[in-house]
Protein backbone atom coordinates (compact mmCIF):
# COMPACT_ATOMS: atom_id res chain seq x y z
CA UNK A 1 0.00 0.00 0.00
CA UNK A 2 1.19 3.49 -1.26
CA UNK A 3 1.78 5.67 2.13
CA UNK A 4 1.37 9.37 1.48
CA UNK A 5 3.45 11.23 3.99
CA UNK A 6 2.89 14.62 5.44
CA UNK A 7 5.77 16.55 3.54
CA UNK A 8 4.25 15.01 0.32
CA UNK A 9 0.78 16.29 0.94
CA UNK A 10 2.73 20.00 1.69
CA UNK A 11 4.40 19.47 -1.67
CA UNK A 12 1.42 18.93 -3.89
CA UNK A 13 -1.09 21.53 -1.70
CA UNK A 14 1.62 24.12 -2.03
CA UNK A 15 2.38 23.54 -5.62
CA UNK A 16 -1.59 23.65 -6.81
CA UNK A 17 -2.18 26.88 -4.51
CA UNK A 18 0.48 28.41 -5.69
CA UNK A 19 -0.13 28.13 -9.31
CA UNK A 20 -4.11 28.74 -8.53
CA UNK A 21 -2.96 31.98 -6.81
CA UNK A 22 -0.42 32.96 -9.77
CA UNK A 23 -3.48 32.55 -12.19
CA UNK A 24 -6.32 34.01 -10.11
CA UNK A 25 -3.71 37.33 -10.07
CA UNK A 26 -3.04 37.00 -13.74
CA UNK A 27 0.72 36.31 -13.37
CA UNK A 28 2.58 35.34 -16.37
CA UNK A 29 4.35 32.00 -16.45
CA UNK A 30 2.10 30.86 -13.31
CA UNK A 31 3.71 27.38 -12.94
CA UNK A 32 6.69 29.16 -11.91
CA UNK A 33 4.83 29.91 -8.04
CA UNK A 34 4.47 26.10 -8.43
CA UNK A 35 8.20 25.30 -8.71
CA UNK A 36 9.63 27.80 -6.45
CA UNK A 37 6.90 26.12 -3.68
CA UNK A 38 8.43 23.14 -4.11
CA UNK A 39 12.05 24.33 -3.41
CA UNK A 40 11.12 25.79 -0.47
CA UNK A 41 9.27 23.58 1.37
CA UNK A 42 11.79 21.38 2.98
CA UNK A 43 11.69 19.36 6.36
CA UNK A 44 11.84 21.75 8.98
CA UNK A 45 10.87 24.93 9.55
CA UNK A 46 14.53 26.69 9.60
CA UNK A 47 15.47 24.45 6.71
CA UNK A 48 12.27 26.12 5.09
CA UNK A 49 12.97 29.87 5.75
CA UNK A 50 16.45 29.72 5.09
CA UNK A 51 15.39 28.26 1.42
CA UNK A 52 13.21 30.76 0.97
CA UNK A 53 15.48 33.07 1.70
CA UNK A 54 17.86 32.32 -0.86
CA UNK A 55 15.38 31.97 -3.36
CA UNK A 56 14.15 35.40 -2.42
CA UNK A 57 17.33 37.09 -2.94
CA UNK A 58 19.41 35.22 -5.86
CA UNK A 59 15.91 35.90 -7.66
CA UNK A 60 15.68 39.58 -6.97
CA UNK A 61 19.54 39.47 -8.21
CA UNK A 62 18.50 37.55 -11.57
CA UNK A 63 16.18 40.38 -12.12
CA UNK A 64 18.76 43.15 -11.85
CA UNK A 65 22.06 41.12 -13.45
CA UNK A 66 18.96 40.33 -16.47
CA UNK A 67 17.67 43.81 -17.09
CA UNK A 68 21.18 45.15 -17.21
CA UNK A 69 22.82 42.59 -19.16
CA UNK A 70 19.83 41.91 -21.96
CA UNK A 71 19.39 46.10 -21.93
CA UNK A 72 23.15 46.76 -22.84
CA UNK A 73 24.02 44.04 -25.05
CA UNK A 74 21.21 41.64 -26.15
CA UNK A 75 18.49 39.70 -26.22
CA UNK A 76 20.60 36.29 -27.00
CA UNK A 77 21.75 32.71 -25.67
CA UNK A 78 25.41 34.14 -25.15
CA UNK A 79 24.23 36.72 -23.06
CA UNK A 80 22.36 34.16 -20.65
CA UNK A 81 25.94 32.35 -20.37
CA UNK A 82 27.37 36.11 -19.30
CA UNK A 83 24.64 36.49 -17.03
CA UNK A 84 25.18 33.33 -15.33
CA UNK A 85 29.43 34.00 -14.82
CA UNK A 86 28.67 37.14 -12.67
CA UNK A 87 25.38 35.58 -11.36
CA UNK A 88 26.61 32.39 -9.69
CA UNK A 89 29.66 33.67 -7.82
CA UNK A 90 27.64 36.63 -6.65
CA UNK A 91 25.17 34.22 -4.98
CA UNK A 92 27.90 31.99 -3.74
CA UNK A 93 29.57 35.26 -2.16
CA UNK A 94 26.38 35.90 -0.54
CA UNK A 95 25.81 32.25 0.64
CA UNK A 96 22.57 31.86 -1.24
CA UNK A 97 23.57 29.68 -4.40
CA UNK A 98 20.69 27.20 -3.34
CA UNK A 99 18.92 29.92 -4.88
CA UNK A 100 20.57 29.31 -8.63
CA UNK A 101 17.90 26.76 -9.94
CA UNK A 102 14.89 29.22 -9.58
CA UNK A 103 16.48 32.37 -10.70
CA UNK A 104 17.79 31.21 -13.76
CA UNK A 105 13.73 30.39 -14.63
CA UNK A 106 13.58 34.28 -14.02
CA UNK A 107 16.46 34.58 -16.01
CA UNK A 108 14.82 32.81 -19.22
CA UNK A 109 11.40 34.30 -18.51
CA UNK A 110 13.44 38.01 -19.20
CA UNK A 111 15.03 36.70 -22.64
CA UNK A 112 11.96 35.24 -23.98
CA UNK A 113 9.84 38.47 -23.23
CA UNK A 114 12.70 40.37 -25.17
CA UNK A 115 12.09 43.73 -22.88
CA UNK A 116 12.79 45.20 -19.80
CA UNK A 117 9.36 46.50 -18.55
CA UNK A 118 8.11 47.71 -15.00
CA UNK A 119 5.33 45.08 -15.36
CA UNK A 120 7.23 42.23 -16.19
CA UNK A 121 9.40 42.57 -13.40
CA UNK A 122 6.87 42.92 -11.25
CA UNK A 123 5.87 39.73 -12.72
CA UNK A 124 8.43 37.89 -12.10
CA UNK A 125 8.82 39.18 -8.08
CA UNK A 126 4.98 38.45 -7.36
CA UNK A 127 5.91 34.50 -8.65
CA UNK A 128 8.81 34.23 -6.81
CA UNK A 129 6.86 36.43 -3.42
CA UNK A 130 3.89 33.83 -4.15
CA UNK A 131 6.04 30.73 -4.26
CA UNK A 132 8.30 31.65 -0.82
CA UNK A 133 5.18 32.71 0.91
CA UNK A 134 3.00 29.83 0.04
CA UNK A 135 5.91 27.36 1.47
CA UNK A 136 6.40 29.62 4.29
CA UNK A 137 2.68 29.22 5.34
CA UNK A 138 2.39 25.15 4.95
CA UNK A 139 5.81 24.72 6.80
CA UNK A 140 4.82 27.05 9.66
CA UNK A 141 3.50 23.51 11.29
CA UNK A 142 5.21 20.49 11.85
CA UNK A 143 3.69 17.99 13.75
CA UNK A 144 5.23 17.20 17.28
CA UNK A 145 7.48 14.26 17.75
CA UNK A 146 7.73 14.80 21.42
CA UNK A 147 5.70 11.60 22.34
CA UNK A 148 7.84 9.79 19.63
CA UNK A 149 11.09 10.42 21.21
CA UNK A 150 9.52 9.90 24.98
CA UNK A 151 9.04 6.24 23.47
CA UNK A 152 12.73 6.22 21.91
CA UNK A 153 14.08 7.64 25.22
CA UNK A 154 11.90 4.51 27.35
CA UNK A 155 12.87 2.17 24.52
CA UNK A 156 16.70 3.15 24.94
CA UNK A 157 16.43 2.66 29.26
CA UNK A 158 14.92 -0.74 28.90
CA UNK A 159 17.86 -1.71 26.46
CA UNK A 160 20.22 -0.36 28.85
CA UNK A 161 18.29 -2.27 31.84
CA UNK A 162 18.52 -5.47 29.74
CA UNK A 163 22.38 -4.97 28.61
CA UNK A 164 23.31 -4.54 32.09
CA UNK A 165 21.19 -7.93 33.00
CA UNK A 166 23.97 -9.69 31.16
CA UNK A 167 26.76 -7.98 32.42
CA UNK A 168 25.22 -8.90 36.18
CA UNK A 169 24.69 -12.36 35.15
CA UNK A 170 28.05 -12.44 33.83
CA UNK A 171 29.53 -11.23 37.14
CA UNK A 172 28.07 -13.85 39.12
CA UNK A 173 28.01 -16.97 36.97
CA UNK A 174 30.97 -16.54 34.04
CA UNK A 175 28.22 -18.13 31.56
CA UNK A 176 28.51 -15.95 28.84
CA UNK A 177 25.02 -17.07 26.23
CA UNK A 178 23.84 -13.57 25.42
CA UNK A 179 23.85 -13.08 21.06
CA UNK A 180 24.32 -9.57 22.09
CA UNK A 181 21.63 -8.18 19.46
CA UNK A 182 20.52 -5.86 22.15
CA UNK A 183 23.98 -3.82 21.80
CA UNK A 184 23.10 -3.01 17.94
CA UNK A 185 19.57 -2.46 18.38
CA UNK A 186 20.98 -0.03 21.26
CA UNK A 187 23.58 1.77 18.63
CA UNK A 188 20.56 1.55 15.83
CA UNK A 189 18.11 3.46 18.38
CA UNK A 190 20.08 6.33 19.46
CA UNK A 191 20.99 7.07 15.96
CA UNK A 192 17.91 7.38 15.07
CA UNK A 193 16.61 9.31 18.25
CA UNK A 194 19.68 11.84 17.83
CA UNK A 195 18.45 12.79 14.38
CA UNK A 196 14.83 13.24 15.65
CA UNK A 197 15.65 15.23 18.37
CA UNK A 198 17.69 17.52 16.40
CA UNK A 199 15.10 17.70 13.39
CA UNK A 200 12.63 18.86 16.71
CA UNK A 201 15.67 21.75 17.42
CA UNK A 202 15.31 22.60 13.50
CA UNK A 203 11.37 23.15 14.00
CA UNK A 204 11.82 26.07 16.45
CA UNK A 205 13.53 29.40 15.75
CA UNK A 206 14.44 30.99 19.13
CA UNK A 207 15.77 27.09 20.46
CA UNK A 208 19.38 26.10 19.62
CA UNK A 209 19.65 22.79 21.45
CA UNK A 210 16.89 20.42 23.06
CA UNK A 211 16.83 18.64 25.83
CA UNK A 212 16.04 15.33 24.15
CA UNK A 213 19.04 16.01 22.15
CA UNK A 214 20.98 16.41 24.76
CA UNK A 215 19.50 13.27 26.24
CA UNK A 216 20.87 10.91 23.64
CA UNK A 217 24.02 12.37 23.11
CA UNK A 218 24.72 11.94 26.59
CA UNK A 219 23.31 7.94 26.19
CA UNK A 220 25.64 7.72 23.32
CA UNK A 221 28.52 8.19 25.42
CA UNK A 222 27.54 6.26 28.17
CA UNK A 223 26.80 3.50 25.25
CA UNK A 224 30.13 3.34 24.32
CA UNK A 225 31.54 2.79 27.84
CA UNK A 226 28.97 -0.27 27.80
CA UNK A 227 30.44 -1.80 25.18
CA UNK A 228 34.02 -1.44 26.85
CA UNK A 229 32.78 -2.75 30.05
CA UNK A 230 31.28 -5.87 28.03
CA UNK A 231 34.89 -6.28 26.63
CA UNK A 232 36.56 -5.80 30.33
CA UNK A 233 33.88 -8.25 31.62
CA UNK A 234 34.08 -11.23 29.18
CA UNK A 235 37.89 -10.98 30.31
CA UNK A 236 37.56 -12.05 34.01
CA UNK A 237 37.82 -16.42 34.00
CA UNK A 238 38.14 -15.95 37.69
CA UNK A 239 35.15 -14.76 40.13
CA UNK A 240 36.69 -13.26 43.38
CA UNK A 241 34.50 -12.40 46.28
CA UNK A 242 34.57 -8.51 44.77
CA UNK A 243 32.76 -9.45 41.59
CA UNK A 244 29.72 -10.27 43.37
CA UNK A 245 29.96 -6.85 45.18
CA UNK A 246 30.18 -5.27 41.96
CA UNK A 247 27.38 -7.49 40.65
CA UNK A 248 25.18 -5.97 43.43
CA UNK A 249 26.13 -1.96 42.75
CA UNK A 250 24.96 -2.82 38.88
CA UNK A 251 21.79 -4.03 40.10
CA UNK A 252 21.18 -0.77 42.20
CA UNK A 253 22.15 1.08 38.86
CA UNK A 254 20.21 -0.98 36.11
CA UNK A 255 16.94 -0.47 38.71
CA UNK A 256 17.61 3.51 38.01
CA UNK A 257 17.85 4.05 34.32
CA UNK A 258 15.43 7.00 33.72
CA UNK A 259 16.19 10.33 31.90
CA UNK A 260 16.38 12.24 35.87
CA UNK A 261 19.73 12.78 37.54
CA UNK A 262 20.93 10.72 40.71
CA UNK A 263 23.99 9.08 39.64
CA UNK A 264 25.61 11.47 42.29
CA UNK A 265 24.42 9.27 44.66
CA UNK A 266 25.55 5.85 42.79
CA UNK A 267 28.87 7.87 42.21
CA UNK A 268 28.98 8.08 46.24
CA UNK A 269 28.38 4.33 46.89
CA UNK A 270 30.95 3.71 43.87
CA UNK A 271 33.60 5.53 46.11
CA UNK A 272 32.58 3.61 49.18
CA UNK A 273 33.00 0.24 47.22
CA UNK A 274 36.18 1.38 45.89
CA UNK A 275 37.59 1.86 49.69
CA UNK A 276 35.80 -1.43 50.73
CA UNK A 277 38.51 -3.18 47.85
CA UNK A 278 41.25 -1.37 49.16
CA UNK A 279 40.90 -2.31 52.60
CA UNK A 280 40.53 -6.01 51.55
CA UNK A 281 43.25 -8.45 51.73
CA UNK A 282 45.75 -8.61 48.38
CA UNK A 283 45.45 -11.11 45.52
CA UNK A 284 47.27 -14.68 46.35
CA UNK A 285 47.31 -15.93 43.12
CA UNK A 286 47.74 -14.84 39.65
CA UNK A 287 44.36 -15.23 38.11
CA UNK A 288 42.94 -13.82 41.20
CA UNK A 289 45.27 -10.95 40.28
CA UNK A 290 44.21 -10.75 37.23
CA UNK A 291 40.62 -10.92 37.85
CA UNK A 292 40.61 -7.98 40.49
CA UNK A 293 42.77 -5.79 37.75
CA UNK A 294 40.03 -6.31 35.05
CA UNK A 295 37.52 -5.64 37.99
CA UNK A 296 38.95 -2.37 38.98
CA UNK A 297 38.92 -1.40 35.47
CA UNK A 298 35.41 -2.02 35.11
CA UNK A 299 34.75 0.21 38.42
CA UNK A 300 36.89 2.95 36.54
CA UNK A 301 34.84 2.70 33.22
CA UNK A 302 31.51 2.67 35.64
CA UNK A 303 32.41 5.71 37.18
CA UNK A 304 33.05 7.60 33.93
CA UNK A 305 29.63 6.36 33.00
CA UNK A 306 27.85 8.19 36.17
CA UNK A 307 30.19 11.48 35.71
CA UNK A 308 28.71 11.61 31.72
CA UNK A 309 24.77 10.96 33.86
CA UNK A 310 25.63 13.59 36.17
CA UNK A 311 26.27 16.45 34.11
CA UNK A 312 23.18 15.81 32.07
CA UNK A 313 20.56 18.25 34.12
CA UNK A 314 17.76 15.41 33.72
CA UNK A 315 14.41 15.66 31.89
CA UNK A 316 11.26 17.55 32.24
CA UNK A 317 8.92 16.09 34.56
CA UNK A 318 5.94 14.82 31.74
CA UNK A 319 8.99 13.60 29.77
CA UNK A 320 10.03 11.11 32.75
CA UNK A 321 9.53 7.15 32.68
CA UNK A 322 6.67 6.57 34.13
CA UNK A 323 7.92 3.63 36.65
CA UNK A 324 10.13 5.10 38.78
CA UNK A 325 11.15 8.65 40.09
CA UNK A 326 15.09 8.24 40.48
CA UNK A 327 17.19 8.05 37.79
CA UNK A 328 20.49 7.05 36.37
């Protein structure tokens, strides 16, 4: 089944009212509105304006680089090709060469008319005018994708909650059976989520950064540290008495994997169980050595995981998983 989607539906509306208002004003060359719609509307709202924009100016320039160019020399092909060597670097100066396409439709609208007239020119602004304003209208609403990424944001804790499942059953037992297809539906996830939240920032024009995208940048980070802890983990063949502690502290954390901020306190604990292994009597055999060393790493990597959770301010409350109130 053929799925229509919403910028689609922009794209033909804007196209048909442009050309419908082109004709209704008695425009020449009407289906021009249509075609300078259709560049503009794009899929965001400062993606939009900015188009516009471009088109808006590199056409007004057309105009002028047309009616001196055709005026002075003539109306012919060569003089298009002149046009276009002072037009296109002038709109690349500027930084609105997006703008080329459309203006060089004004361009050949000038040569066919053969004459420079106040009414053509007017022409020829009122299509472009019609065509940026008709785009600027459909594209001032977008729908929301807040509840979209709330479900990306819940979908990425309960990955994390079942990632660190394994690494606590790991810890305990040193069965490793997990196929791991949790870790790329993880990576998958906040890709996607990152380029959602920051097509959301796009959609506003006074907001520079999101918390959502800020959300799954910081998850992003803390994702790769999971994957090094999975390495570091898989390492240990021996199970000292400290793995289980260890075991236990990741249980406290995967319980508090919310889009909040307490992994101050986790941080705190992490200290206290890092003084607990001090305090305890040295390794007496190599593998137990070994072990403890991989172990300590881990506790190193954790910790780098909480300081990444801690500087992230934490969520708006009608953003926050609905289960629990703390959060990691």
């Amino acid at each position: 089944m053929i799925k229509i989607g919403y910028r689609t539906s922009k794209t033909a509306l804007g196209i048909a009212v442009s050309i419908l208002l082109a004709e209704w004003i008695g425009l020449h060359n009407s289906a021009s509105a249509g075609i300078i719609a259709i560049l503009c509307i794009q899929n965001t709202k400062q993606q939009s304006l900015k188009a516009s924009w471009t088109r808006l100016v590199a056409g007004m320039l057309a105009l002028f680089y047309s009616a001196v160019f055709f005026e002075l020399l003539a109306y012919h092909a060569v003089v298009i090709g002149l046009i276009l060597i002072v037009f296109i670097p002038t709109t690349v100066a500027l930084k609105v060469q997006e703008g080329i396409v459309s203006s060089t439709v004004l361009i050949l609208h000038m040569y066919a008319a053969k004459e420079v007239s106040a009414a053509l020119l007017l022409n020829e602004m009122a299509l472009v005018i019609i065509g940026v304003g008709i785009a600027l209208v459909l594209n001032s609403y977008m729908p929301s994708v807040e509840n979209e990424l709330v479900k990306m944001q819940q979908q990425t804790e309960e990955l994390f909650e079942r990632i660190f499942k394994e690494i606590i059953s790991y810890l305990r037992t040193n069965e490793h059976t997990w196929d791991g297809k949790e870790l790329t539906e993880t990576a998958e996830l906040i890709k996607r989520a990152k380029s959602l939240s920051y097509k959301d920032v796009q959609n506003h024009f006074t907001r520079h950064n999101s918390l959502f995208y800020q959300y799954f940048t910081m998850r992003e980070k803390q994702f790769e540290i999971i994957e090094r802890l999975i390495s570091v983990v898989i390492s240990i063949s021996h199970r000292p008495e400290q793995a289980e502690m260890i075991a236990s502290f990741m249980e406290e954390v995967k319980g508090n994997i919310h889009p909040g901020n307490t992994a101050k306190l986790h941080l705190s604990h992490l200290n206290d169980l890092k003084r607990e292994f001090e305090e305890m009597p040295l390794p007496k055999t190599r593998e137990e050595f070994e072990a403890r060393a991989a172990l300590l790493q881990f506790v190193r990597e954790m910790e780098r995981y909480l300081r990444i959770k801690a500087r992230f301010r934490g969520m708006k409350k009608r953003a926050a998983h609905r289960r629990r109130p703390s959060v990691t």
